[in-house]
N, C-alpha and C. Protein backbone atom coordinates (compact mmCIF):
# COMPACT_ATOMS: atom_id res chain seq x y z
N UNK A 1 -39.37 46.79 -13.05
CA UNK A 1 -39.53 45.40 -12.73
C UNK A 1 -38.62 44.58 -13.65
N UNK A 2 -37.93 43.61 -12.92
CA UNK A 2 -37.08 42.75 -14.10
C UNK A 2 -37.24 41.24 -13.99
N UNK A 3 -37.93 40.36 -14.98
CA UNK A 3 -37.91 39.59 -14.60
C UNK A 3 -36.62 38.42 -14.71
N UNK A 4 -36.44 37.26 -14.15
CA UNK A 4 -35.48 35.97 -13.89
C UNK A 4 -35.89 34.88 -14.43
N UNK A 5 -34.87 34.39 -15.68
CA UNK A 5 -35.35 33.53 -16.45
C UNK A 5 -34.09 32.49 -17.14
N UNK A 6 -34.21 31.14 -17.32
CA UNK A 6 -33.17 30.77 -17.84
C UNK A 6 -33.20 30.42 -19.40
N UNK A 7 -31.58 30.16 -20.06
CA UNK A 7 -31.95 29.77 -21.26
C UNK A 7 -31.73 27.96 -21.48
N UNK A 8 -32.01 27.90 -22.29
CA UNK A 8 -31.72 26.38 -22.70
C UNK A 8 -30.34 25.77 -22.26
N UNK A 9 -29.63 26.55 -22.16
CA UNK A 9 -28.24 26.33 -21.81
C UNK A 9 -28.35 26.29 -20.42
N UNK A 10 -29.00 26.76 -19.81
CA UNK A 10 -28.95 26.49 -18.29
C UNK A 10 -28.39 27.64 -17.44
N UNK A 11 -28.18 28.51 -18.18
CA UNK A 11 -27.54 29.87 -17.79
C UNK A 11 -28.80 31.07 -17.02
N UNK A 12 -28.70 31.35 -16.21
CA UNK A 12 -29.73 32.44 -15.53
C UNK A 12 -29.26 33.47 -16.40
N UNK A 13 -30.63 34.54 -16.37
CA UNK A 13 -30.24 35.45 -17.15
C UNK A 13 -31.68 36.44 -16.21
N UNK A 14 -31.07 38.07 -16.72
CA UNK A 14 -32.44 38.88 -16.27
C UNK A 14 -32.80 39.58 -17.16
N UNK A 15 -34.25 40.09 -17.50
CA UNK A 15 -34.15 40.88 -18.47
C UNK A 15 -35.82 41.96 -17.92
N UNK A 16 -35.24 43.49 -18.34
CA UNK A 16 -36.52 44.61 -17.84
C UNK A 16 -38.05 43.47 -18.34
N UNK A 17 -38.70 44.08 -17.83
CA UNK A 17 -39.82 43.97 -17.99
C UNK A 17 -40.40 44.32 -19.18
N UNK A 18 -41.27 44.12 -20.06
CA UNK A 18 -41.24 44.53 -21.20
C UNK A 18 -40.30 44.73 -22.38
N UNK A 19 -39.42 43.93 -22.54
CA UNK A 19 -38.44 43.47 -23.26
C UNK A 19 -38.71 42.36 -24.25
N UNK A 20 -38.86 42.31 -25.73
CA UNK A 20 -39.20 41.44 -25.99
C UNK A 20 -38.33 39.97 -26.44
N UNK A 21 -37.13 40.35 -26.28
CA UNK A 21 -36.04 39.39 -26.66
C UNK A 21 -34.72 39.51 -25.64
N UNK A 22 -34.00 38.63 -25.61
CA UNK A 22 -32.73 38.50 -24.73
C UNK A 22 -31.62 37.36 -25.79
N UNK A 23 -30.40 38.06 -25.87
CA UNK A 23 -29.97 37.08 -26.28
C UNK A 23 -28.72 36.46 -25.39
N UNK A 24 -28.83 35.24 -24.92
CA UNK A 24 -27.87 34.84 -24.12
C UNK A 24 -26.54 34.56 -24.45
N UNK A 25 -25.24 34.79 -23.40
CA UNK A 25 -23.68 34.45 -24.10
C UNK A 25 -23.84 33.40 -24.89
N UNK A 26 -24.30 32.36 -25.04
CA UNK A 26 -24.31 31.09 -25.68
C UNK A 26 -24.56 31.36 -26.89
N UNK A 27 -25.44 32.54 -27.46
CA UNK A 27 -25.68 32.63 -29.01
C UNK A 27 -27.14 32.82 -29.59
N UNK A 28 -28.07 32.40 -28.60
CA UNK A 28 -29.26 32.18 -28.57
C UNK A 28 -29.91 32.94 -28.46
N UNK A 29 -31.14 33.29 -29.59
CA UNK A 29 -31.51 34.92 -29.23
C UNK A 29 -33.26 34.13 -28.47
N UNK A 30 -33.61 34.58 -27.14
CA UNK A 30 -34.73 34.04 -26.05
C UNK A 30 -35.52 35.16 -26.45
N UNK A 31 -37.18 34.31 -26.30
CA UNK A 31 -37.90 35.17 -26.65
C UNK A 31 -38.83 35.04 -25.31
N UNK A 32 -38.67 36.46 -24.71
CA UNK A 32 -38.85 36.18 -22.84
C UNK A 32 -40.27 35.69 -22.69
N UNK A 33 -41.34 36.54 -23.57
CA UNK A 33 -42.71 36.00 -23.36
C UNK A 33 -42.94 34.25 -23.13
N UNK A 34 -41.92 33.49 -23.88
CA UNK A 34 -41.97 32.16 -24.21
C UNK A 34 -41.31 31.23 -22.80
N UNK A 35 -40.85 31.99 -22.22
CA UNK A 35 -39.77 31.59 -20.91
C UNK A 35 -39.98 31.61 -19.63
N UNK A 36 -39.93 30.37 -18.91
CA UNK A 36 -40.73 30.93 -17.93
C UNK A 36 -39.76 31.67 -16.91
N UNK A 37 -41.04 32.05 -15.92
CA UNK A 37 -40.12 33.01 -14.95
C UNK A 37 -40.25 32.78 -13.87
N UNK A 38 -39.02 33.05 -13.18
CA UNK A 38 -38.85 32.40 -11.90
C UNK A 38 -38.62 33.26 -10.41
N UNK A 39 -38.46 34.45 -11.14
CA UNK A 39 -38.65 35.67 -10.41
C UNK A 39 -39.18 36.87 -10.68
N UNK A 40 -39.26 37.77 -10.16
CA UNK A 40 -39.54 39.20 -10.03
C UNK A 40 -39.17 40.27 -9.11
N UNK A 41 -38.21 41.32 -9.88
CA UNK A 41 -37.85 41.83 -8.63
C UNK A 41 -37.42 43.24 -9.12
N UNK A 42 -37.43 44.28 -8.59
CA UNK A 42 -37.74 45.78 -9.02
C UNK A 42 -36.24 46.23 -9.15
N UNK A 43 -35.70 46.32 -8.49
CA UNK A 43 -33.94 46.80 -8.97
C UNK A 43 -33.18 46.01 -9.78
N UNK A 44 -32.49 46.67 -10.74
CA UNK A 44 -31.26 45.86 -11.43
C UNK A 44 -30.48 45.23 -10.44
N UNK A 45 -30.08 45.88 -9.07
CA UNK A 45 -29.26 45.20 -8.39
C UNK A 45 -29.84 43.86 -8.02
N UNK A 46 -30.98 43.80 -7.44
CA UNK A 46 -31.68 42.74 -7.22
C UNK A 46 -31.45 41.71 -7.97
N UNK A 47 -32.09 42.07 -9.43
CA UNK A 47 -31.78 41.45 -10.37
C UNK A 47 -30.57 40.88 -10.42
N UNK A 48 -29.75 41.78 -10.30
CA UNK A 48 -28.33 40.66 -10.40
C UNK A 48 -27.85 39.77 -8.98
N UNK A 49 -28.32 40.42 -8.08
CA UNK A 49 -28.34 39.11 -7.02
C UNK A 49 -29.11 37.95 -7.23
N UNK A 50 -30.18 38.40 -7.56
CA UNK A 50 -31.07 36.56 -7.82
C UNK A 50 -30.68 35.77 -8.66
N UNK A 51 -29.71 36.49 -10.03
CA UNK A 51 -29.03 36.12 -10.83
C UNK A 51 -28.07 35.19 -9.98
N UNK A 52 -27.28 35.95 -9.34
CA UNK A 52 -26.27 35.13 -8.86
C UNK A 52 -26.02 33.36 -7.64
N UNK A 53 -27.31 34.04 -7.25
CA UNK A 53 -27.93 33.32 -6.05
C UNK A 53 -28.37 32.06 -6.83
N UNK A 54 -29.26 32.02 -7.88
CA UNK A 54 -29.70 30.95 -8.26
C UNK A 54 -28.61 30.30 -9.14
N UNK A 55 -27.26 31.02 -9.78
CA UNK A 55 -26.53 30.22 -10.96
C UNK A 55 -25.42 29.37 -9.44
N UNK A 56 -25.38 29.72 -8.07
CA UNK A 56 -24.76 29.31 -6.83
C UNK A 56 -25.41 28.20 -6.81
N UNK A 57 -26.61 28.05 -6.55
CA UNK A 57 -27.51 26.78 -6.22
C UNK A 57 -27.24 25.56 -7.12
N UNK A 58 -27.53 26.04 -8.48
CA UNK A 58 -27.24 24.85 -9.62
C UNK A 58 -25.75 24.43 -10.04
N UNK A 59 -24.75 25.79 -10.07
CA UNK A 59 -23.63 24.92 -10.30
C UNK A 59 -22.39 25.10 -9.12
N UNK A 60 -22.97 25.46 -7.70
CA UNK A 60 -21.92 25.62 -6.92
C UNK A 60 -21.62 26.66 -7.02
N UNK A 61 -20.25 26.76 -6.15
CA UNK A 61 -19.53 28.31 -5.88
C UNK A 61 -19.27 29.05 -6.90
N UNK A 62 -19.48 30.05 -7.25
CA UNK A 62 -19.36 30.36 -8.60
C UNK A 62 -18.60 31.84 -8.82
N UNK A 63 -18.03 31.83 -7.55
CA UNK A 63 -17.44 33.25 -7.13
C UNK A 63 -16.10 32.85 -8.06
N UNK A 64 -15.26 34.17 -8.45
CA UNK A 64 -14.21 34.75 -9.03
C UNK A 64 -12.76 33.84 -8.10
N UNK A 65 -11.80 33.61 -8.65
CA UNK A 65 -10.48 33.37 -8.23
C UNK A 65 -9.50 34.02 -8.51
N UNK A 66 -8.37 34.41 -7.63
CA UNK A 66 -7.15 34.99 -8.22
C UNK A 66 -6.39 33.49 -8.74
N UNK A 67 -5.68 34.24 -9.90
CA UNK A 67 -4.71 32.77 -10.43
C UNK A 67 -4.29 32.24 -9.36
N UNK A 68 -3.47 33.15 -8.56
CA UNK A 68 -2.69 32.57 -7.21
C UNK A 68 -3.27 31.52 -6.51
N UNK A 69 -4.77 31.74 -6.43
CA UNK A 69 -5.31 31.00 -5.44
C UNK A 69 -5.98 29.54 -6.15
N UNK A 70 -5.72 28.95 -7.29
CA UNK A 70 -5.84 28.17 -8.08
C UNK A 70 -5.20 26.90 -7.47
């Protein structure tokens, strides 16, 4: 089970179940018990889709570019 959680920064993040800390790119070490959660979902893959799905919603398209296409 992994749950979906953000940090202060506003960044989605996932972390196993029973994990007691996460620390996000920003620097910030999250202490998951303290965080709320916004999902649940049994595969890592999952996990990283809901990841992705929800950081789409809040800041837009958030897919990859080639330089070219800049």
């Amino acid at each position: 089970m992994y749950l979906i959680f953000r940090c202060d920064c506003g960044r989605v993040l996932y972390s196993k179940q029973g994990v007691a800390t996460r620390k996000c790119v920003c620097g910030k070490t999250l202490k998951i018990k303290e965080r709320r959660i916004f999902k649940k979902v049994n595969t890592r893959e999952e996990a990283t889709l809901a990841v992705q799905e929800m950081q789409d919603e809040i800041y837009g398209n958030t897919d990859f570019k080639l330089a070219c296409e800049l």
